[in-house]
Protein backbone atom coordinates (compact mmCIF):
# COMPACT_ATOMS: atom_id res chain seq x y z
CA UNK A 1 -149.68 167.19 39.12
CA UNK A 2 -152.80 166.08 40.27
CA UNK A 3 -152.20 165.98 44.17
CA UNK A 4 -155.55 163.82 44.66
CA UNK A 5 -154.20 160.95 42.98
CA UNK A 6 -151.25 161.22 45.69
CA UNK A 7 -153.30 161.23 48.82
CA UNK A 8 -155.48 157.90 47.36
CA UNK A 9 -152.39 155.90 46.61
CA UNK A 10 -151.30 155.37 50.21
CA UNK A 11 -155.10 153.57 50.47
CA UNK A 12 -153.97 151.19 47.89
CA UNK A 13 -152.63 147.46 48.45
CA UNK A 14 -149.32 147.23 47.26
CA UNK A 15 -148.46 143.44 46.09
CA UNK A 16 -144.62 143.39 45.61
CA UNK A 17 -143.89 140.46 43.37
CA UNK A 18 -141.70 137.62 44.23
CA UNK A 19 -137.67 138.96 44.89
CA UNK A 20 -139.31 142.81 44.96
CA UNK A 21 -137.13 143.52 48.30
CA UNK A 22 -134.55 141.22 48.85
CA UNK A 23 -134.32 138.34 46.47
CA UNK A 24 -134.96 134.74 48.52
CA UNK A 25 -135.44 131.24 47.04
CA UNK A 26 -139.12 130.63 46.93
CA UNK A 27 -140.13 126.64 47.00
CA UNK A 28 -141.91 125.50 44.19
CA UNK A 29 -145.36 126.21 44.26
CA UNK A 30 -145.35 128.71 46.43
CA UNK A 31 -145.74 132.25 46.46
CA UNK A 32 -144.57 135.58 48.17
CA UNK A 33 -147.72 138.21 49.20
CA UNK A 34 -145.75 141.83 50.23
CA UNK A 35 -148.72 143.96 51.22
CA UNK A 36 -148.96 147.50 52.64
CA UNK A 37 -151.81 149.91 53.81
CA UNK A 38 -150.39 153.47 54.16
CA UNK A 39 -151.28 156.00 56.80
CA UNK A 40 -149.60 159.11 55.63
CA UNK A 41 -148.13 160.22 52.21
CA UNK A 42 -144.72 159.99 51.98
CA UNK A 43 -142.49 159.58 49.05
CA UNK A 44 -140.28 157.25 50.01
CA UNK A 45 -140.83 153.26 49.56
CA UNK A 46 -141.22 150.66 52.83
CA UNK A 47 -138.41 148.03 51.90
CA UNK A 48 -140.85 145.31 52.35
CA UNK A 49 -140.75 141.75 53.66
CA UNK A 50 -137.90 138.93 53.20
CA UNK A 51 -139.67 135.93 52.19
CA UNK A 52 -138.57 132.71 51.33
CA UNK A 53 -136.50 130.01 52.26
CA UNK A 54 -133.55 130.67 55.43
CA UNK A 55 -130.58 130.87 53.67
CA UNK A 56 -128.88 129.08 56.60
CA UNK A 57 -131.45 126.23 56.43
CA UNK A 58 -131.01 125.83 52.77
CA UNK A 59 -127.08 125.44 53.49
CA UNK A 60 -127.87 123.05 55.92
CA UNK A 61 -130.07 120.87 53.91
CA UNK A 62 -132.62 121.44 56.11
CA UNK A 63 -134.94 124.10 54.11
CA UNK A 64 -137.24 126.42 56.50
CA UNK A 65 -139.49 129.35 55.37
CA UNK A 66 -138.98 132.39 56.77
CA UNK A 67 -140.60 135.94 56.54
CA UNK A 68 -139.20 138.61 58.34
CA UNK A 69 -140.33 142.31 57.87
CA UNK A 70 -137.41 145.08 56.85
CA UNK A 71 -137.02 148.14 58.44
CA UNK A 72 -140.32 150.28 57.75
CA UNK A 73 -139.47 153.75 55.92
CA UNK A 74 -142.87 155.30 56.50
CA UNK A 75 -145.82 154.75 58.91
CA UNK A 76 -147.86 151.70 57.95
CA UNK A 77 -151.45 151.01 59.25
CA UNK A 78 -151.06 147.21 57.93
CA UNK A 79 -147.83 144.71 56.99
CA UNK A 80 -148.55 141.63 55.88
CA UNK A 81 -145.52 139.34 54.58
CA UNK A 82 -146.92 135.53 53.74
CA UNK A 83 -145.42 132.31 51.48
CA UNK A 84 -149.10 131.17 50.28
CA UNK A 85 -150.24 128.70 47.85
CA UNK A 86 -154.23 128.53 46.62
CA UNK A 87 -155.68 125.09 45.45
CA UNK A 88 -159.33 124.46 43.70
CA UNK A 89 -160.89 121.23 44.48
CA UNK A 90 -161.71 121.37 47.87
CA UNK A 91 -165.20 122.21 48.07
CA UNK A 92 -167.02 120.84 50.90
CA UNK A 93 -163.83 119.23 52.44
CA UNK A 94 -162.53 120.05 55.66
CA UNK A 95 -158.70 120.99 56.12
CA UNK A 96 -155.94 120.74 57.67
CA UNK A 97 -152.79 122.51 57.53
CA UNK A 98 -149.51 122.27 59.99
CA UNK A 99 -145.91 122.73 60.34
CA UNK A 100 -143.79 123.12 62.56
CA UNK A 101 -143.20 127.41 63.27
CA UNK A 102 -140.85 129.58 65.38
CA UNK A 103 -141.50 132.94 65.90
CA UNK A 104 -139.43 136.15 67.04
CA UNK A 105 -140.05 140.18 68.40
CA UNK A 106 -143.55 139.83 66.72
CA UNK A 107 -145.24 143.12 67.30
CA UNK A 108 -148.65 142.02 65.72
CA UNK A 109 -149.28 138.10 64.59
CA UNK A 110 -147.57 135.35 63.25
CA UNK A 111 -148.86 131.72 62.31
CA UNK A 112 -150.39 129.57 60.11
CA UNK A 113 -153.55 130.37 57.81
CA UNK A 114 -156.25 128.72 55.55
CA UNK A 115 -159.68 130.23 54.23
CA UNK A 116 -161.97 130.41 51.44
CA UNK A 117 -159.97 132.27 48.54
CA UNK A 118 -157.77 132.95 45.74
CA UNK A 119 -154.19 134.93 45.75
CA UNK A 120 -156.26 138.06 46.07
CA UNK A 121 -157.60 136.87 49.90
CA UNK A 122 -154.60 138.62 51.70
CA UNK A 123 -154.60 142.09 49.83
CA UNK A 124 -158.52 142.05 49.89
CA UNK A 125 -158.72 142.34 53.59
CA UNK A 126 -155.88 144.72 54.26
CA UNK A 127 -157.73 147.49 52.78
CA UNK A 128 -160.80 146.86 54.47
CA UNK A 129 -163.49 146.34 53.01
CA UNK A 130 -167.16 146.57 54.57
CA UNK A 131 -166.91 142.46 54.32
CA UNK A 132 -163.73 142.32 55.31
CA UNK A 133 -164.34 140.75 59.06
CA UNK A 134 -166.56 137.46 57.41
CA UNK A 135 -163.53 137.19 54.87
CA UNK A 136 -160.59 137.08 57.23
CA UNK A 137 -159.43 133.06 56.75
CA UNK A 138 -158.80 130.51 59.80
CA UNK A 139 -155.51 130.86 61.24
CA UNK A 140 -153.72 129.84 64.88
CA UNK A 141 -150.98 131.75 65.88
CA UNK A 142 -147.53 130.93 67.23
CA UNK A 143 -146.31 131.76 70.54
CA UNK A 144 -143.05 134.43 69.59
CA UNK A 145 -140.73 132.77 72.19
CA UNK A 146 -138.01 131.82 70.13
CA UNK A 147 -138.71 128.05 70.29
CA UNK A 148 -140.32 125.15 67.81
CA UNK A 149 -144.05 124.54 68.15
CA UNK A 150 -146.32 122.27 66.22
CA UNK A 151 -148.80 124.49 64.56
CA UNK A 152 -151.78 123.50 62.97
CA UNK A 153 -155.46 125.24 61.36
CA UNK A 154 -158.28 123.44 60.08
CA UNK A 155 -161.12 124.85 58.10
CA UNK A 156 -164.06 123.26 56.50
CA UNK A 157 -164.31 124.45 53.06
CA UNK A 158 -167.44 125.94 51.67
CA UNK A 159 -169.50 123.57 49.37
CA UNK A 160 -169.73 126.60 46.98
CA UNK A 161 -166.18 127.86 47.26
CA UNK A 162 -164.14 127.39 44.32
CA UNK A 163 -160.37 127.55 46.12
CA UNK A 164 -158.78 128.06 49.24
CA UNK A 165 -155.78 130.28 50.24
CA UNK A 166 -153.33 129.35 52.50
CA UNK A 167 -149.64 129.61 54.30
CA UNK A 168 -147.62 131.27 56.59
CA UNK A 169 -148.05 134.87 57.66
CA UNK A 170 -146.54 137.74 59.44
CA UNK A 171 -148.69 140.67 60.30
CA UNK A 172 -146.78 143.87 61.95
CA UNK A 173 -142.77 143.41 62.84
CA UNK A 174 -140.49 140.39 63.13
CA UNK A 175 -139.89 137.13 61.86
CA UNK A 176 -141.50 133.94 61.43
CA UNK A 177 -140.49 130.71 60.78
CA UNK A 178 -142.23 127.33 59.18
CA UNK A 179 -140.73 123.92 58.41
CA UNK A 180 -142.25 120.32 57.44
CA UNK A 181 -145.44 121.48 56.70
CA UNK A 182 -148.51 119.35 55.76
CA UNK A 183 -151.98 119.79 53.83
CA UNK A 184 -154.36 117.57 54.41
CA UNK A 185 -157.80 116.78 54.39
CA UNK A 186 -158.87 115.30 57.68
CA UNK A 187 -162.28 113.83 59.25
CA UNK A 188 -164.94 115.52 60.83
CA UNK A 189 -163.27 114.24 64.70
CA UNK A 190 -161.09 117.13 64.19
CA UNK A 191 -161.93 119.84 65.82
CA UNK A 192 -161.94 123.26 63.29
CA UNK A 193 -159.97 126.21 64.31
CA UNK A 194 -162.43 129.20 66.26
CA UNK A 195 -159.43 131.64 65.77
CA UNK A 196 -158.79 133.76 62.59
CA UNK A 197 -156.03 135.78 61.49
CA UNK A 198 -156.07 139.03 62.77
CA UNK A 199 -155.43 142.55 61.38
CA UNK A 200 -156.30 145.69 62.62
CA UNK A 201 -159.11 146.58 60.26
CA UNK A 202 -160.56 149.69 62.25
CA UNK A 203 -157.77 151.42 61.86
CA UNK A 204 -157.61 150.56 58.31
CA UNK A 205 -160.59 152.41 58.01
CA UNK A 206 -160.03 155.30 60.47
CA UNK A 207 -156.91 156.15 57.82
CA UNK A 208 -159.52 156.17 54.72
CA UNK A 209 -161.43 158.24 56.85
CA UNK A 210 -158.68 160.77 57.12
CA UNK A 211 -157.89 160.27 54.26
CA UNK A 212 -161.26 161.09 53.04
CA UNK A 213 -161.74 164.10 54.92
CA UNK A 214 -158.42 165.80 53.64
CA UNK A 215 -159.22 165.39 50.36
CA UNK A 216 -162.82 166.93 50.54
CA UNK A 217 -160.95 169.85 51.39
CA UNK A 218 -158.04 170.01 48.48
CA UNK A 219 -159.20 172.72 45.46
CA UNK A 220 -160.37 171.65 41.80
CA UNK A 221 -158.05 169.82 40.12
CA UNK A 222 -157.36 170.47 36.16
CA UNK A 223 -157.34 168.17 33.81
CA UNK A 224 -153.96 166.71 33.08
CA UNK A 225 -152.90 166.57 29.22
CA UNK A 226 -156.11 167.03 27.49
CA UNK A 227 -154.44 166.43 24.34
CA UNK A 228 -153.73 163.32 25.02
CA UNK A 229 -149.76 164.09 23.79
């Protein structure tokens, strides 16, 4: 066994597909983003987010997205849990979404986002990259008090940007909530959003640098099954 490849894959992003952890009606349309930035190998799996819609809302006829991180079963340098939809078509528009969100024991940030993008936005951050401050997407935050607040981002769309990613998203621990949201394009009276969503990308890279350094030190590696068998 090739003991390099193990140190690299807790640098990956890991994008658990809809249902991955514990299954949850998604809305049509929209989408479940599970993504994880390791700090230490480790065996074992992270159980992931629950996203989707509150079972207890559903019941209720009342249906409310929620995304709540499991219990963590290894150190992670970045959680991300979001319900996200891109759109094309936008270009040179400037938009609006809100909802209405709730937010609980949040240990990093919860809220509402919307940037320049495609379904890759969320797991092309998380790891990093030297960009990765000018590609973090609008997004305003929700107080985690326990209580309803109208929520609401607004981003004016690039005149060259073929889609925009947005939703709801929980960085770090607890649980989020989102009902009757909106997307709209609005005039230029409203006022964009100065605040972006906000991961811990420095420590991100202080793990690749550790990373980094312990496997400069690791011995040759052989080639496995040069046969090709």
């Amino acid at each position: 066994m090739d003991y390099r490849t193990l140190l690299l894959a807790p640098l990956a992003a890991i994008v658990l597909s809809v249902g991955a952890t514990i299954p949850m009606r998604m809305p049509d349309g929209w989408l479940a983003n599970n993504t994880f930035i390791f700090s230490e190998l480790s065996s074992t799996a992270s159980q992931g987010y629950e996203i989707g819609i509150d079972p207890a809302s559903d019941a209720a006829g009342m249906p409310t997205l929620t995304i709540r991180l499991l219990k963590p079963t290894r150190p992670l340098v970045v959680d991300m849990g979001a319900a996200r939809q891109s759109v094309d078509g936008y270009a040179g528009k400037r938009l609006r979404v809100s909802g209405q969100l709730r937010a609980e024991s949040v240990k990093g940030w919860a809220g509402l986002y919307l940037g320049q993008g495609d379904g890759t936005l969320l797991n092309r951050i998380a790891i990093a990259p030297p960009n990765a401050e000018a590609l973090l997407p609008a997004g305003a935050a929700v107080a985690a008090d326990g209580g309803w607040h109208d929520t609401s981002v607004v981003f004016d769309v690039p005149a060259d940007a073929a889609s925009v990613d947005f939703g709801v998203a929980l960085v770090g621990e607890g649980q989020v909530w989102a009902r009757n949201l909106q997307f709209q394009v609005v005039g230029s009276e409203v006022a964009t959003t100065a605040t972006t969503l906000r991961v811990d990308l420095q420590s991100v890279r202080r793990a690749q640098a550790e990373n980094t350094a312990r496997l400069a030190k690791l011995p040759p590696g052989p080639l496995v099954n040069a046969a090709l068998d």
